[in-house]
N, C-alpha and C. Protein backbone atom coordinates (compact mmCIF):
# COMPACT_ATOMS: atom_id res chain seq x y z
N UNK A 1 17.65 -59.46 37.92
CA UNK A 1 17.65 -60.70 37.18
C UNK A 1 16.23 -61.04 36.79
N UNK A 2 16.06 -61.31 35.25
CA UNK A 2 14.93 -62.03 35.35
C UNK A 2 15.11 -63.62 35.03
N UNK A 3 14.53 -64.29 35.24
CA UNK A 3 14.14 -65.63 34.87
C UNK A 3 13.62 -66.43 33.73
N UNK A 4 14.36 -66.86 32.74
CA UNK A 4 13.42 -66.97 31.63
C UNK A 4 14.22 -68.55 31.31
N UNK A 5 14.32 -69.03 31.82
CA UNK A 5 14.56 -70.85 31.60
C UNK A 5 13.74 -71.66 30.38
N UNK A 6 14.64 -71.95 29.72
CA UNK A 6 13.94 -73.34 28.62
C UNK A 6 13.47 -74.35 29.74
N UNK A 7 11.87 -74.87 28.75
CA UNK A 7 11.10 -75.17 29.51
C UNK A 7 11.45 -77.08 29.76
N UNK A 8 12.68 -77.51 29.43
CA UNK A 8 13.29 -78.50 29.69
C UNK A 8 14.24 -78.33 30.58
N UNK A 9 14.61 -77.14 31.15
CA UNK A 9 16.02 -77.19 32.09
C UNK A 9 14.99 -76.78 33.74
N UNK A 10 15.53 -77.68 34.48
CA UNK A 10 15.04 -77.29 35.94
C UNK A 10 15.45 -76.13 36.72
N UNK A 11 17.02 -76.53 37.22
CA UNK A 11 17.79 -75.10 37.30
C UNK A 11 19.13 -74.97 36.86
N UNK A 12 19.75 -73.78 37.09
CA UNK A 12 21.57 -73.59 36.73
C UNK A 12 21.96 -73.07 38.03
N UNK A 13 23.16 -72.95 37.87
CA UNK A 13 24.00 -72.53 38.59
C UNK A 13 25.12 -71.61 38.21
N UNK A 14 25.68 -70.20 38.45
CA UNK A 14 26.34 -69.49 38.14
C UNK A 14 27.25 -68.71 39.31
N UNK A 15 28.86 -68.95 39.17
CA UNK A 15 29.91 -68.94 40.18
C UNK A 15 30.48 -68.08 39.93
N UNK A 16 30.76 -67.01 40.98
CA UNK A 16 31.83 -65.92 41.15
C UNK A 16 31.21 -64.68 40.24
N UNK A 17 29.87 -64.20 39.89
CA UNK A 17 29.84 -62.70 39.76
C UNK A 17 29.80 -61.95 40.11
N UNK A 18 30.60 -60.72 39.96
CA UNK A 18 30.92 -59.87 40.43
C UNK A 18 29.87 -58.11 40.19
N UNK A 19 29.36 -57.22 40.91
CA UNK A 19 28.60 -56.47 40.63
C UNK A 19 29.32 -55.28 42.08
N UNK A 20 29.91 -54.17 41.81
CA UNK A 20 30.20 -53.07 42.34
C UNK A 20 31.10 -53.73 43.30
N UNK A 21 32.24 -54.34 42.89
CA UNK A 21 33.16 -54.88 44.24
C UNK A 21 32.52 -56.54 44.64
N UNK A 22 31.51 -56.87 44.95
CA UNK A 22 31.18 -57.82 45.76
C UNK A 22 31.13 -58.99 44.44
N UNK A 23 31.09 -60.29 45.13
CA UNK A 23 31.61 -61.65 44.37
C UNK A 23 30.08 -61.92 45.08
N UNK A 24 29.51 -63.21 44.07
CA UNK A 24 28.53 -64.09 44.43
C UNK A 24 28.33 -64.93 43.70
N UNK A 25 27.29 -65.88 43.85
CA UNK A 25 26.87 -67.07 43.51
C UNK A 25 25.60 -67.10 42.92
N UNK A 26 24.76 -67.17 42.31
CA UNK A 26 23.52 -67.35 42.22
C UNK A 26 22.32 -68.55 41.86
N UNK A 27 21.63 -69.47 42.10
CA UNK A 27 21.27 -70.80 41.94
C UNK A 27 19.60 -69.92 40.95
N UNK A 28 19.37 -70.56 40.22
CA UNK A 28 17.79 -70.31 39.96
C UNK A 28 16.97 -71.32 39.44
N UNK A 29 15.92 -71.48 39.52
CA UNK A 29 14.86 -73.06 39.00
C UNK A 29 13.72 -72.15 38.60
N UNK A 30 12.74 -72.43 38.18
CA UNK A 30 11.65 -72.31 37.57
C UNK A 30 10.93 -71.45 38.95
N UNK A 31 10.94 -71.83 39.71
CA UNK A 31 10.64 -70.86 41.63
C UNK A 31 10.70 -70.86 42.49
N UNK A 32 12.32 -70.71 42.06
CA UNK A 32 13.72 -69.83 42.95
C UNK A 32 14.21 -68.82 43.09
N UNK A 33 14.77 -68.35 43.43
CA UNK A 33 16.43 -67.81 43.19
C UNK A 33 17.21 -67.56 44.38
N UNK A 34 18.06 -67.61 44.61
CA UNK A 34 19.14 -67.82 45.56
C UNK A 34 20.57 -67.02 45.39
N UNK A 35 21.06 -66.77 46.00
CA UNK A 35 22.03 -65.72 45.83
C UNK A 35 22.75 -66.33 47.33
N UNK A 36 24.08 -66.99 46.92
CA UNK A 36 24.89 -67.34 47.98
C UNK A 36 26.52 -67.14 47.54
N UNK A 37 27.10 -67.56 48.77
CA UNK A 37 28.57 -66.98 48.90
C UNK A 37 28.93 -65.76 48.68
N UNK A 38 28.20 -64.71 49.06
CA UNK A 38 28.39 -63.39 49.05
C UNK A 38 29.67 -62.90 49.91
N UNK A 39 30.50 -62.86 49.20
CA UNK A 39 31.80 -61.35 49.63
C UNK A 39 31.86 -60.19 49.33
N UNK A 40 32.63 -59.75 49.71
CA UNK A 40 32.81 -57.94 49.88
C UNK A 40 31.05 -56.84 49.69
N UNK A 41 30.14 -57.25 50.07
CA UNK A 41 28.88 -56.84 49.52
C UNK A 41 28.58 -55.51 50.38
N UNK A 42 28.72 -54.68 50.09
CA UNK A 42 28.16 -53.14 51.02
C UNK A 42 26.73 -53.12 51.15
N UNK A 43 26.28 -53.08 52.63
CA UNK A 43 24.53 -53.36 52.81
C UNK A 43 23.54 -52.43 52.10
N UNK A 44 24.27 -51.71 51.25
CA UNK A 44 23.32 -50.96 50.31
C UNK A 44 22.67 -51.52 49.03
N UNK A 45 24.02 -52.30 48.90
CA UNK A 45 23.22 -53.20 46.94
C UNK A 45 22.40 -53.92 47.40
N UNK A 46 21.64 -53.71 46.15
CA UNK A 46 20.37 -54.75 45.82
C UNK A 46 20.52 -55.17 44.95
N UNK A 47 19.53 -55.65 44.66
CA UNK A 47 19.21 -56.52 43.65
C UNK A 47 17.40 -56.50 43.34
N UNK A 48 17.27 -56.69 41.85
CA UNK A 48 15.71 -56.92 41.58
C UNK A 48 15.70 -58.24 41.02
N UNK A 49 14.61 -59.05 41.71
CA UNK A 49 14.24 -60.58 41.03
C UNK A 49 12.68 -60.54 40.45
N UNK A 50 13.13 -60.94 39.08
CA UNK A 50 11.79 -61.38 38.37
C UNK A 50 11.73 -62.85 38.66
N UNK A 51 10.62 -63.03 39.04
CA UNK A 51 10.30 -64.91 38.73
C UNK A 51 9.06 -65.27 37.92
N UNK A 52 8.75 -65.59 36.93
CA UNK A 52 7.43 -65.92 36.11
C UNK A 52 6.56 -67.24 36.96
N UNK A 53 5.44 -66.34 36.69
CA UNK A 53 4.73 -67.06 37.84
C UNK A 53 3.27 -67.46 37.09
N UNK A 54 2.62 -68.31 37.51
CA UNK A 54 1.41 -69.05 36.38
C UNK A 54 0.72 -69.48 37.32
N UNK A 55 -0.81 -68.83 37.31
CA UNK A 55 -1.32 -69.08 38.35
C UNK A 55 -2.27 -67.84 39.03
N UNK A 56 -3.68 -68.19 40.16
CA UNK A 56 -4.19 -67.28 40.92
C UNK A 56 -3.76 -66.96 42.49
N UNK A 57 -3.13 -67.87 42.89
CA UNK A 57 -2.55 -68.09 44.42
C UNK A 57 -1.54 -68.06 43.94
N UNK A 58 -0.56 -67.25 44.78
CA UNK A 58 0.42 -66.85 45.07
C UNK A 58 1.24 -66.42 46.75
N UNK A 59 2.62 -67.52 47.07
CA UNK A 59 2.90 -67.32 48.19
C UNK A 59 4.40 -67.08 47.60
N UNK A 60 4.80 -65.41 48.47
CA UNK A 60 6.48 -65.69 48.08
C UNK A 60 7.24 -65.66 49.28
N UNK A 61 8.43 -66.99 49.39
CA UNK A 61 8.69 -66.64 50.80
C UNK A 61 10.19 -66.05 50.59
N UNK A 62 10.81 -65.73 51.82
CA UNK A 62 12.39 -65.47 51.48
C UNK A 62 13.16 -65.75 53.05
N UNK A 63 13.70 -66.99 52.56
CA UNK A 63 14.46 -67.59 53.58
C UNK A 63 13.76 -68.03 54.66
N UNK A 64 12.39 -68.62 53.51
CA UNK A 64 11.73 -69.61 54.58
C UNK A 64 10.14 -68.82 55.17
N UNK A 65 10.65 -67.26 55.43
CA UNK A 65 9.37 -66.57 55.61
C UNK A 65 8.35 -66.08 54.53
N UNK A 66 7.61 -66.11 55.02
CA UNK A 66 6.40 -65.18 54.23
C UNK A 66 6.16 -64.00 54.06
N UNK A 67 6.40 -63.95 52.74
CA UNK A 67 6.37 -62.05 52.96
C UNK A 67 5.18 -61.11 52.70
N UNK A 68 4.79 -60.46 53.07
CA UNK A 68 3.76 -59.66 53.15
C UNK A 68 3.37 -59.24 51.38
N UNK A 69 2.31 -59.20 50.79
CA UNK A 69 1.86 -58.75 49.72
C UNK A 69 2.58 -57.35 49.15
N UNK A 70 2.43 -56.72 50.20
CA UNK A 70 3.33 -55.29 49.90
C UNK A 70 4.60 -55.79 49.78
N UNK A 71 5.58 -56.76 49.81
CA UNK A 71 7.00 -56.63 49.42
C UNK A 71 7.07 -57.12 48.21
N UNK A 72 6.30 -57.17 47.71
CA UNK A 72 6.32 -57.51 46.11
C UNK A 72 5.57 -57.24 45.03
N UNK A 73 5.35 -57.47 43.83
CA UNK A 73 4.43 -57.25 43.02
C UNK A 73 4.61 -57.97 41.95
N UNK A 74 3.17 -58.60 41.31
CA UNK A 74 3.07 -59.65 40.71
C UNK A 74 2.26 -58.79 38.96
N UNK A 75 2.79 -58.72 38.39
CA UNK A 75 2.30 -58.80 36.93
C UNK A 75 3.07 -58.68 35.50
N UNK A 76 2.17 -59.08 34.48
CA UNK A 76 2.45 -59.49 33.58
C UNK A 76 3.01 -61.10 33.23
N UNK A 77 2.65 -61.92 34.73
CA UNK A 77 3.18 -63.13 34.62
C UNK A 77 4.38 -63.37 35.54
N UNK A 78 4.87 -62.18 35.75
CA UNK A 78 5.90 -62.02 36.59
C UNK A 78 5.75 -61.84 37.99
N UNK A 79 6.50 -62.05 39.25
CA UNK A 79 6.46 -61.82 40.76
C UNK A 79 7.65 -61.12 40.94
N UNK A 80 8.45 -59.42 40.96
CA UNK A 80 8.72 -58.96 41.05
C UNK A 80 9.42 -58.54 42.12
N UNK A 81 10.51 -58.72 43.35
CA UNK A 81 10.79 -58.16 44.16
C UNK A 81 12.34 -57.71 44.32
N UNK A 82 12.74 -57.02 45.21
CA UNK A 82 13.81 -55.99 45.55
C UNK A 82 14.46 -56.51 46.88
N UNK A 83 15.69 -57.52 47.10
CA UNK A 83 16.40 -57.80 48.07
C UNK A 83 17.78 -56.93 48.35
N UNK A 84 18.04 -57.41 49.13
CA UNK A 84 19.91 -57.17 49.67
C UNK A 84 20.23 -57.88 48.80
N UNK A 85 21.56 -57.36 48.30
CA UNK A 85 22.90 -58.46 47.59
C UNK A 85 23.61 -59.05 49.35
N UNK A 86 22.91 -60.11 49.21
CA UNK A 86 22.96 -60.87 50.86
C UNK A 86 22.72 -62.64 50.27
N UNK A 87 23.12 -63.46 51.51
CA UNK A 87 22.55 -64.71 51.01
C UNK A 87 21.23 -64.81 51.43
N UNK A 88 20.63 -65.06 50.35
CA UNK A 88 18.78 -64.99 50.30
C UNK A 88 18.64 -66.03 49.37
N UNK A 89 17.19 -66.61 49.83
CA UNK A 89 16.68 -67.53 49.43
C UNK A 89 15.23 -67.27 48.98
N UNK A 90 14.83 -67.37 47.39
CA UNK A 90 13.37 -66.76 47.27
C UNK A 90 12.54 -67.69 46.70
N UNK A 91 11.45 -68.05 47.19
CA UNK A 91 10.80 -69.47 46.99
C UNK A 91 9.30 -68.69 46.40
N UNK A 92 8.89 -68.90 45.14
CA UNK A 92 7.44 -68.87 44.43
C UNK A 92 6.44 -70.03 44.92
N UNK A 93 5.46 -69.75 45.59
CA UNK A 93 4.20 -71.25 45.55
C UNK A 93 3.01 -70.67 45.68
């Protein structure tokens, strides 16, 4: 997923997609994204999240933690990372 929001909308919300069998939810804001109510999900899918990011400091957490520089990568404006199709929570600051 990438992220590309009109710069008047905060966030959306999108119910019941489906990707290789598994159902989910996904929430996103300007620096978010969230991925909840996950069913049938085999611990192999992933998922890639773009989030556009503006700025020299950069913290990305996921589900509250901090993740190490190496679990992600930041360019072209973008913060780039690779989760579980799991309920995750990904916070830009």
């Amino acid at each position: 997923y990438t992220v590309a929001m009109p710069s008047g909308m905060n966030y959306f919300k999108t119910e019941n997609l489906t990707f290789r069998g598994a159902k989910y939810d996904i929430s996103v804001g300007q620096d978010f994204f969230r991925i909840d109510s996950v069913r049938n999900a085999s611990a192999d899918l992933k998922v890639e999240i773009k989030l556009p990011y503006k700025g020299n400091e950069i913290t990305v957490e996921k589900d509250g933690k901090v993740l190490p520089t190496g679990d992600y990568t930041v360019e072209d404006g973008y913060v780039t990372l690779t989760v579980a199709l799991a309920e995750t929570n990904i916070k830009i600051k």
